[in-house]
Protein backbone atom coordinates (compact mmCIF):
# COMPACT_ATOMS: atom_id res chain seq x y z
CA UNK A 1 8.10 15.73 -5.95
CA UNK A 2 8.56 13.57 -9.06
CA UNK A 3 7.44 9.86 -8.94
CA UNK A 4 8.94 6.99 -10.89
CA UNK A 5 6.14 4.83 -12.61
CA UNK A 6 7.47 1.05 -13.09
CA UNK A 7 4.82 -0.43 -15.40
CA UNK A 8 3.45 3.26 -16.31
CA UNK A 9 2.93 2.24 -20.15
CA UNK A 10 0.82 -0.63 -19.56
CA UNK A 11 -3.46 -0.71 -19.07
CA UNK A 12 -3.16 0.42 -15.30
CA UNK A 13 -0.28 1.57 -15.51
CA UNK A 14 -1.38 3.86 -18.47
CA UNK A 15 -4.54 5.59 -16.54
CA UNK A 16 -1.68 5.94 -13.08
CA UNK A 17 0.16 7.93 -15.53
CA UNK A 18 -2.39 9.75 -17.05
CA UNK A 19 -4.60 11.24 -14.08
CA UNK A 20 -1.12 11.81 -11.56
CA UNK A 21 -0.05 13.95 -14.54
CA UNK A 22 -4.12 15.67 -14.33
CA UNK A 23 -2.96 16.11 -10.70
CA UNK A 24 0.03 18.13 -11.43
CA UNK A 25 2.94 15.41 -10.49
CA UNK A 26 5.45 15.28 -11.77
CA UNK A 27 6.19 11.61 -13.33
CA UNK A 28 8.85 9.58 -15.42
CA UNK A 29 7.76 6.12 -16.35
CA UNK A 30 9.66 3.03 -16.27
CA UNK A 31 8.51 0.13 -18.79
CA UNK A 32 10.34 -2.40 -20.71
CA UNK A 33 7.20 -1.92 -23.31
CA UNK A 34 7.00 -5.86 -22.73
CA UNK A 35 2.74 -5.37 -22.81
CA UNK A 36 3.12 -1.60 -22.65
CA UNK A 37 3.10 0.71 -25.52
CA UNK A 38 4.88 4.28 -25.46
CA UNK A 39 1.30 5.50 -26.75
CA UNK A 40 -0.25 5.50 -23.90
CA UNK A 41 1.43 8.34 -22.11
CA UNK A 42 0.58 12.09 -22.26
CA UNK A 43 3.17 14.16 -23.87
CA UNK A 44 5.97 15.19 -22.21
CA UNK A 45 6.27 12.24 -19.72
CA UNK A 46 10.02 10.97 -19.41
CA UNK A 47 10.08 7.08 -20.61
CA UNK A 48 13.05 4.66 -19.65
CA UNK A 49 12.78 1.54 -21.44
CA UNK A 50 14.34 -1.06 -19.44
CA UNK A 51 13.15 -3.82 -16.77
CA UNK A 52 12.78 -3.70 -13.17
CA UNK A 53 14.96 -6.71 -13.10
CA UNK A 54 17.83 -4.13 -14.40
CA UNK A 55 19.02 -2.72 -11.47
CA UNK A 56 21.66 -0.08 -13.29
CA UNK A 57 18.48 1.42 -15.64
CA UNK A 58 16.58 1.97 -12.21
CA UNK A 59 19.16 3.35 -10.48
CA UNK A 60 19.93 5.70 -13.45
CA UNK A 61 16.05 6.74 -13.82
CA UNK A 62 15.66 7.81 -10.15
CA UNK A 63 19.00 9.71 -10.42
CA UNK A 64 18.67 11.20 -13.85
CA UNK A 65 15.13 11.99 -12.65
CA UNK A 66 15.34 13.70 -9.01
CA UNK A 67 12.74 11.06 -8.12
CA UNK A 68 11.55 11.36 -4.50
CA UNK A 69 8.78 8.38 -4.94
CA UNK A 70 8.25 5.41 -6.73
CA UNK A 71 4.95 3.63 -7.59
CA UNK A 72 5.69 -0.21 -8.71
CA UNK A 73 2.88 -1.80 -11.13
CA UNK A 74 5.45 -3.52 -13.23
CA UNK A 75 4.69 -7.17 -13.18
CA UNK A 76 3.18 -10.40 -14.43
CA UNK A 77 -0.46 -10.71 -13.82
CA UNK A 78 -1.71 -13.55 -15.23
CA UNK A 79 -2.97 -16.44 -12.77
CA UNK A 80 -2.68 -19.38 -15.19
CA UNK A 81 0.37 -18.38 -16.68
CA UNK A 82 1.59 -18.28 -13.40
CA UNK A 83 0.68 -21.55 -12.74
CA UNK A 84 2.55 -22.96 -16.00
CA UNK A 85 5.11 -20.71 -15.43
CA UNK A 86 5.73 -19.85 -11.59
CA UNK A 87 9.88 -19.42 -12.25
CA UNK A 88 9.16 -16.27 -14.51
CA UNK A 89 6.27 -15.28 -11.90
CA UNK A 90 8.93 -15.21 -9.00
CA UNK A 91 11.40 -13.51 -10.91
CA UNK A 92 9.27 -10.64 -12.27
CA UNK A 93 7.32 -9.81 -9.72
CA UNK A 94 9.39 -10.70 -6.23
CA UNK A 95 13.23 -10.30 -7.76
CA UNK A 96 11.56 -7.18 -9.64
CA UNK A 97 10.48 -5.78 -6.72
CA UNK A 98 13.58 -6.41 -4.63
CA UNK A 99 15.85 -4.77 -7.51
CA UNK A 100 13.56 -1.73 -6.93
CA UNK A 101 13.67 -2.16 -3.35
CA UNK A 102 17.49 -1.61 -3.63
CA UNK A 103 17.33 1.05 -5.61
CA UNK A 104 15.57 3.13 -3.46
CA UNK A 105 17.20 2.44 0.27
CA UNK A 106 20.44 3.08 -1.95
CA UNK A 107 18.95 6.55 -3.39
CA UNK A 108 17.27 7.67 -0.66
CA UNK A 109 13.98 7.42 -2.14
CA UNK A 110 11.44 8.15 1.32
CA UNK A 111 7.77 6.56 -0.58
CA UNK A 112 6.95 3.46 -2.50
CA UNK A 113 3.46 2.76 -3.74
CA UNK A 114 2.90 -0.96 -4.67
CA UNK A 115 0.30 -2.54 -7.17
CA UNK A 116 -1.09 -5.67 -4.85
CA UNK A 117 -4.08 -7.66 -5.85
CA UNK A 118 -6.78 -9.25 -4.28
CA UNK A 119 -5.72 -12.52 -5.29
CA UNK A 120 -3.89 -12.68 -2.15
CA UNK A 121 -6.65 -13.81 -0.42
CA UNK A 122 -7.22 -16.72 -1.90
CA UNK A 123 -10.95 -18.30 -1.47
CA UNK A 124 -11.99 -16.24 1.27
CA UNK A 125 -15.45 -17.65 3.17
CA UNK A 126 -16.94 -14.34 3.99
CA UNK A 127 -19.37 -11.85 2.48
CA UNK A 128 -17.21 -8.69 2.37
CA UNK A 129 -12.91 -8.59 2.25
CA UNK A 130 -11.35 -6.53 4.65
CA UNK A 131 -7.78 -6.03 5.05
CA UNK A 132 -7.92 -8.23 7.92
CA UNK A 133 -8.94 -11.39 5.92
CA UNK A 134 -6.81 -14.20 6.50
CA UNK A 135 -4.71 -14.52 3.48
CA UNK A 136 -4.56 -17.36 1.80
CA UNK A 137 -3.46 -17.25 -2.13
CA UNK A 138 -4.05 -20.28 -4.21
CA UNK A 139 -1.70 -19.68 -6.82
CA UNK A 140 1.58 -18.11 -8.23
CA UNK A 141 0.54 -14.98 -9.02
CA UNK A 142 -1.15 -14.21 -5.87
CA UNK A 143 1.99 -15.83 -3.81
CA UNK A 144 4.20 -13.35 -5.34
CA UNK A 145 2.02 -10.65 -4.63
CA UNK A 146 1.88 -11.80 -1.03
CA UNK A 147 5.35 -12.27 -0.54
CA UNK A 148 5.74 -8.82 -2.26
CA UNK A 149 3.72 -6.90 0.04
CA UNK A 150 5.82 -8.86 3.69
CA UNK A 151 9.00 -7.73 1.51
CA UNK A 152 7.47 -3.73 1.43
CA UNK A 153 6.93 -4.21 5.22
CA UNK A 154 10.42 -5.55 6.05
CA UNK A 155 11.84 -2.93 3.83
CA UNK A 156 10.08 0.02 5.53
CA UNK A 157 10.91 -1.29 8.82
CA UNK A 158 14.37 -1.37 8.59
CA UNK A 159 14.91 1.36 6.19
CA UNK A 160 12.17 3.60 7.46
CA UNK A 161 10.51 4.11 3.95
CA UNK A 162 6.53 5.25 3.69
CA UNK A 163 4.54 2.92 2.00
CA UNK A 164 1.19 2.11 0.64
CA UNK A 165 0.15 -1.10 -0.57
CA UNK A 166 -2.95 -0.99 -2.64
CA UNK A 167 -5.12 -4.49 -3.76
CA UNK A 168 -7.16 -4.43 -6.85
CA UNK A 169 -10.16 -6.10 -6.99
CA UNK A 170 -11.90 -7.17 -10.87
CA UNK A 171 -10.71 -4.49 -13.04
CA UNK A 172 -12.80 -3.09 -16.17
CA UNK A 173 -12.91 -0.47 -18.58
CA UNK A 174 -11.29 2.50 -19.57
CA UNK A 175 -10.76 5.77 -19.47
CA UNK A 176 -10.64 6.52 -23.79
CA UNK A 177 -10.00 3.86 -26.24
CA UNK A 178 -6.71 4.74 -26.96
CA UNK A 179 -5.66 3.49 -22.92
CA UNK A 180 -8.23 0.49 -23.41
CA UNK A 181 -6.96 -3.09 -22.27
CA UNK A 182 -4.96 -4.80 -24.76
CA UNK A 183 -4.94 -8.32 -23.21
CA UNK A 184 -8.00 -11.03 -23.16
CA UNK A 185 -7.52 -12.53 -19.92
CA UNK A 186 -10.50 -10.53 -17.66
CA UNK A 187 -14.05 -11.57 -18.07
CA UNK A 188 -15.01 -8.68 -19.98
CA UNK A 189 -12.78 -8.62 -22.66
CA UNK A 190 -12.60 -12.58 -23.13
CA UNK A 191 -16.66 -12.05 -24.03
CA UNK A 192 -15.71 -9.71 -26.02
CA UNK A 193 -13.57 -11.37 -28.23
CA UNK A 194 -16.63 -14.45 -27.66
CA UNK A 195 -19.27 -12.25 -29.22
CA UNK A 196 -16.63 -10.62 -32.24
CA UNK A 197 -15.77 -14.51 -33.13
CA UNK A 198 -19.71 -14.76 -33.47
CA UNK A 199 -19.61 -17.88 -30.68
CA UNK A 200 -21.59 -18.01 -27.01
CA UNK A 201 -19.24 -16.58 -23.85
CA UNK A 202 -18.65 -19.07 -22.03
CA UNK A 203 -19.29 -19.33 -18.30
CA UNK A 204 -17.19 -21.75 -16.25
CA UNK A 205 -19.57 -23.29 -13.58
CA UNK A 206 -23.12 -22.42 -12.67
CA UNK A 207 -23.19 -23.87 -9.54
CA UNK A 208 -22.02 -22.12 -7.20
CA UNK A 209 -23.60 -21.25 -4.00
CA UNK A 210 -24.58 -17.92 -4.85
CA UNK A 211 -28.18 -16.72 -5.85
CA UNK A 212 -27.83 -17.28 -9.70
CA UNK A 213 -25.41 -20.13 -9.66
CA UNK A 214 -22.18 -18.03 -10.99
CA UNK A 215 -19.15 -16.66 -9.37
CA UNK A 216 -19.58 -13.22 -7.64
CA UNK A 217 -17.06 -10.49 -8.45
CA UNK A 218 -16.36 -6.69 -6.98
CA UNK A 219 -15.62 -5.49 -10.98
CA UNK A 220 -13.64 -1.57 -10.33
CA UNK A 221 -13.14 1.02 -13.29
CA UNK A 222 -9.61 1.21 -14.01
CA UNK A 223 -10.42 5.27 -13.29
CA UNK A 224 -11.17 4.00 -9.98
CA UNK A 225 -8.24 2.20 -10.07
CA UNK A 226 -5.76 5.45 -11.32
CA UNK A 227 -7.77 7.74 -8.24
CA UNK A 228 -7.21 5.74 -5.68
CA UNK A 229 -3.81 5.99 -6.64
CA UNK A 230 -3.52 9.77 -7.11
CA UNK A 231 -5.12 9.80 -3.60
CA UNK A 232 -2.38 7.20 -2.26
CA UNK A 233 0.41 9.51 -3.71
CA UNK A 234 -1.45 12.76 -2.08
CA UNK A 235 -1.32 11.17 1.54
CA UNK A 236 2.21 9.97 1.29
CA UNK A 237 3.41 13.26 -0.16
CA UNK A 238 1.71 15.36 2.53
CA UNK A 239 2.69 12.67 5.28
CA UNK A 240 4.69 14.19 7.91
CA UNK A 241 5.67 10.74 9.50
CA UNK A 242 6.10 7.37 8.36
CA UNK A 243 2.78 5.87 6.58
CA UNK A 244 2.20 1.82 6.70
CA UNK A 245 -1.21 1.05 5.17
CA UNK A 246 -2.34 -1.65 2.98
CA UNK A 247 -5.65 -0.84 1.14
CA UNK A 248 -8.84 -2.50 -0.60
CA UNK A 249 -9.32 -0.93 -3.98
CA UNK A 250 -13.09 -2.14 -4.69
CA UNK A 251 -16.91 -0.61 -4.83
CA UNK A 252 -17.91 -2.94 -1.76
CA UNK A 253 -20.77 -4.41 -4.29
CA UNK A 254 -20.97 -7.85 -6.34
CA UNK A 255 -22.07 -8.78 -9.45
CA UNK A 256 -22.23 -11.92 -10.74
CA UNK A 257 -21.27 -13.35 -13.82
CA UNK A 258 -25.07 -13.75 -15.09
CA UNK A 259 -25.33 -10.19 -14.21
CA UNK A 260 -22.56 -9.10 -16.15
CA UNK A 261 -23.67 -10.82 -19.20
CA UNK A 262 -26.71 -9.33 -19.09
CA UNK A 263 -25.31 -5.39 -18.69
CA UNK A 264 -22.67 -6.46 -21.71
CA UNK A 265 -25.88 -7.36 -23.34
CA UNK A 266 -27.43 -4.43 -22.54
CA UNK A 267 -24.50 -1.99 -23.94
CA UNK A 268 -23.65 -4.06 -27.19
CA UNK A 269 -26.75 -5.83 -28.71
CA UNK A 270 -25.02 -9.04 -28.98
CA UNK A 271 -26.80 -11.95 -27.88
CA UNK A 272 -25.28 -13.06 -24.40
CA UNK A 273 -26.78 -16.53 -23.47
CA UNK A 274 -23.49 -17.93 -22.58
CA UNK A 275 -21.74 -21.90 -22.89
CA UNK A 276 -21.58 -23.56 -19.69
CA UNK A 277 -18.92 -25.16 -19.00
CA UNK A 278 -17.06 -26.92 -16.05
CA UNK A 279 -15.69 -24.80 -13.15
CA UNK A 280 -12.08 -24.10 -13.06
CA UNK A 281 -10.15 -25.11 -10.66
CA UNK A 282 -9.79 -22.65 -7.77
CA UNK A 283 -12.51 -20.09 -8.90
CA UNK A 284 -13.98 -18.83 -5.26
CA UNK A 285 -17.77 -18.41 -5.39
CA UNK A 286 -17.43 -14.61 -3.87
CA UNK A 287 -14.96 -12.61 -3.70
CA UNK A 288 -16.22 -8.90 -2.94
CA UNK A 289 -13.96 -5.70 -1.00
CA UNK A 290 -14.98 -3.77 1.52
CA UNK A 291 -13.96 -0.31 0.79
CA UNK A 292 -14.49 1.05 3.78
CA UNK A 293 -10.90 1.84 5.51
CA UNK A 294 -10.02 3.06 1.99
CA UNK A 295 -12.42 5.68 2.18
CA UNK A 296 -11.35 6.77 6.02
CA UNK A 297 -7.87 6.72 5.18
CA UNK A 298 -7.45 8.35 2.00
CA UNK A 299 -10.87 9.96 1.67
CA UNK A 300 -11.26 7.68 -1.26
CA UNK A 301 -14.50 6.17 -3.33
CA UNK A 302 -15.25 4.70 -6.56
CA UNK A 303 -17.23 6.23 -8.41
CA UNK A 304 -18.37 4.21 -11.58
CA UNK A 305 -21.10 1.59 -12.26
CA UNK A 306 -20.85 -1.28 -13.95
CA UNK A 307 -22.46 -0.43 -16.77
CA UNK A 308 -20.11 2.62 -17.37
CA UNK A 309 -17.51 0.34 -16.89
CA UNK A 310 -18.71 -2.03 -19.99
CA UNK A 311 -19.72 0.64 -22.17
CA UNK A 312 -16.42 2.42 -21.76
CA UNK A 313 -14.20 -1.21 -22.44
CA UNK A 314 -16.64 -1.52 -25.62
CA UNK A 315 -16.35 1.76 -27.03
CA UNK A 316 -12.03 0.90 -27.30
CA UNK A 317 -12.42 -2.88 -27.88
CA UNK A 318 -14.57 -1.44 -31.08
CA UNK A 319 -11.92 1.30 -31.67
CA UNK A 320 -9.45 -1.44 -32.33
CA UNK A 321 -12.13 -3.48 -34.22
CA UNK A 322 -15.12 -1.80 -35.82
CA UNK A 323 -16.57 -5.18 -36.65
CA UNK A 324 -17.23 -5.81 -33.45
CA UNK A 325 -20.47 -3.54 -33.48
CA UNK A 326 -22.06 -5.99 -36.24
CA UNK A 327 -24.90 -7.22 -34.65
């Protein structure tokens, strides 16, 4: 079996990469290095620079390859770029897909994995997220995921393809520094940079109708993240029909924003009393999986904290800057 990783260079993509090679598959990644960086993968992985949008460097990388699977994370992730922006979203992540789509009914290519998200759910009104939440996204980004996972299920109807469709929840940390998110656009890292700047996070809206006033979050180590994966690959590689599932990558537990501050308090030193500010548009109050057909399917838990979570993103947001750890 050798998979093809679209997306394999980047921060999830990166850790995918890393513990499938642990595993003993056999990989080639696929990245047009766009946020990815050629660093991040463990010797001896195959990498194709190129785009999912370029259907002749796919086609080429599954042939060259002998790939038999292909895992898609490739894609923009950003919800208020997408807003600005919902043109590129479209393209990248729905056109992107398709292009890979084709690729693989036209190679013969039996498995696709696909990176989902739990934006697609929108502003759900209920304590714990099962698959069988209505979904409901409220933006581009979670649209295109949406519309990516119905285009997975079409596909595998008519083509008969095994498929697995996995959606992240709020993910943190890192595995070493060296595969440590890049980008400030999750809660942790945009206190980070907060606290390194010497100025207050800031928290947008305290109240909500949750306990402490802030938005609740189910926050998932990106190792979490990369086994769930590894266990997604196992099932459809041992599968002796077709597989169908669509899966909740979470811990089933929330944490607030308060409560976050205070553990990123806890592991750096710095002074966490955060700004206030005005809620932004479209933040739900709680969003929190439930893991549980996850774990019945693919046997599957998480098995981080939160604090191990912060202390791991701190330890490479300090590699990167070793001011940070001024107090």
């Amino acid at each position: 079996m050798t998979w093809l990783i679209t997306g394999g260079a980047g921060y999830i993509g990166g850790h995918v990469t890393q513990q499938l090679v642990e595993a003993g598959e056999r990989v080639v990644v696929l990245d047009d290095l766009s946020s990815g960086a050629a660093g991040r993968l463990p010797a001896g992985v195959p990498l194709v620079v190129g785009s999912t949008l370029q259907r002749g460097v796919v086609d080429r990388a599954i042939a060259e390859h002998g790939v038999t699977g292909v895992l898609h994370i490739a894609g923009k992730k950003q919800v208020g770029e997408s807003v600005a922006e919902p043109l590129r979203y479209y393209e990248e992540n729905v056109e992107g897909l398709r292009m890979v789509l084709e690729a693989v009914v036209a190679a013969g290519v039996p498995r696709v994995l696909f990176s989902s998200s739990a934006a697609v759910y929108g502003m759900p009104d209920v304590d714990l997220v099962t698959e069988h939440t209505p979904c409901e996204p409220m933006n581009p980004y979670g649209e295109t995921k949406l519309v990516g996972e119905w285009l997975l299920k079409a596909a595998a109807r008519a083509y008969g393809l095994s498929t697995v469709s996995l959606r992240y929840f709020n993910v943190a940390g890192a595995a070493s520094p060296e595969l440590a998110d890049e980008g400030v656009t999750n809660l942790v890292p945009m206190v980070f940079e907060r606290l390194t700047a010497g100025l207050p996070p800031r928290v947008f809206g305290a109240d909500y109708p949750t306990p402490d006033g802030t938005c609740v979050r189910d926050f998932i180590h990106v190792a979490d993240i990369a086994s769930a994966h590894v266990a997604a690959v196992k099932k459809l590689d041992a599968a002796t029909g077709q597989v169908g599932l669509t899966l909740n990558i979470g811990r089933g537990e929330g944490v607030s924003v308060h409560e976050m501050l205070a553990v990123i308090a806890k592991v750096t030193g710095h002074d966490t009393t955060p700004e206030i500010t005005p809620r932004r548009p479209g933040d739900p109050a709680r969003v929190v999986a439930s893991a549980d057909l996850i774990h019945r399917e693919l046997d599957w838990s998480a098995a981080y904290d939160v604090e191990t979570m912060v202390a791991s993103a701190w330890e490479g947001w300090c590699a990167r800057r070793p001011q940070a750890r001024r107090r």
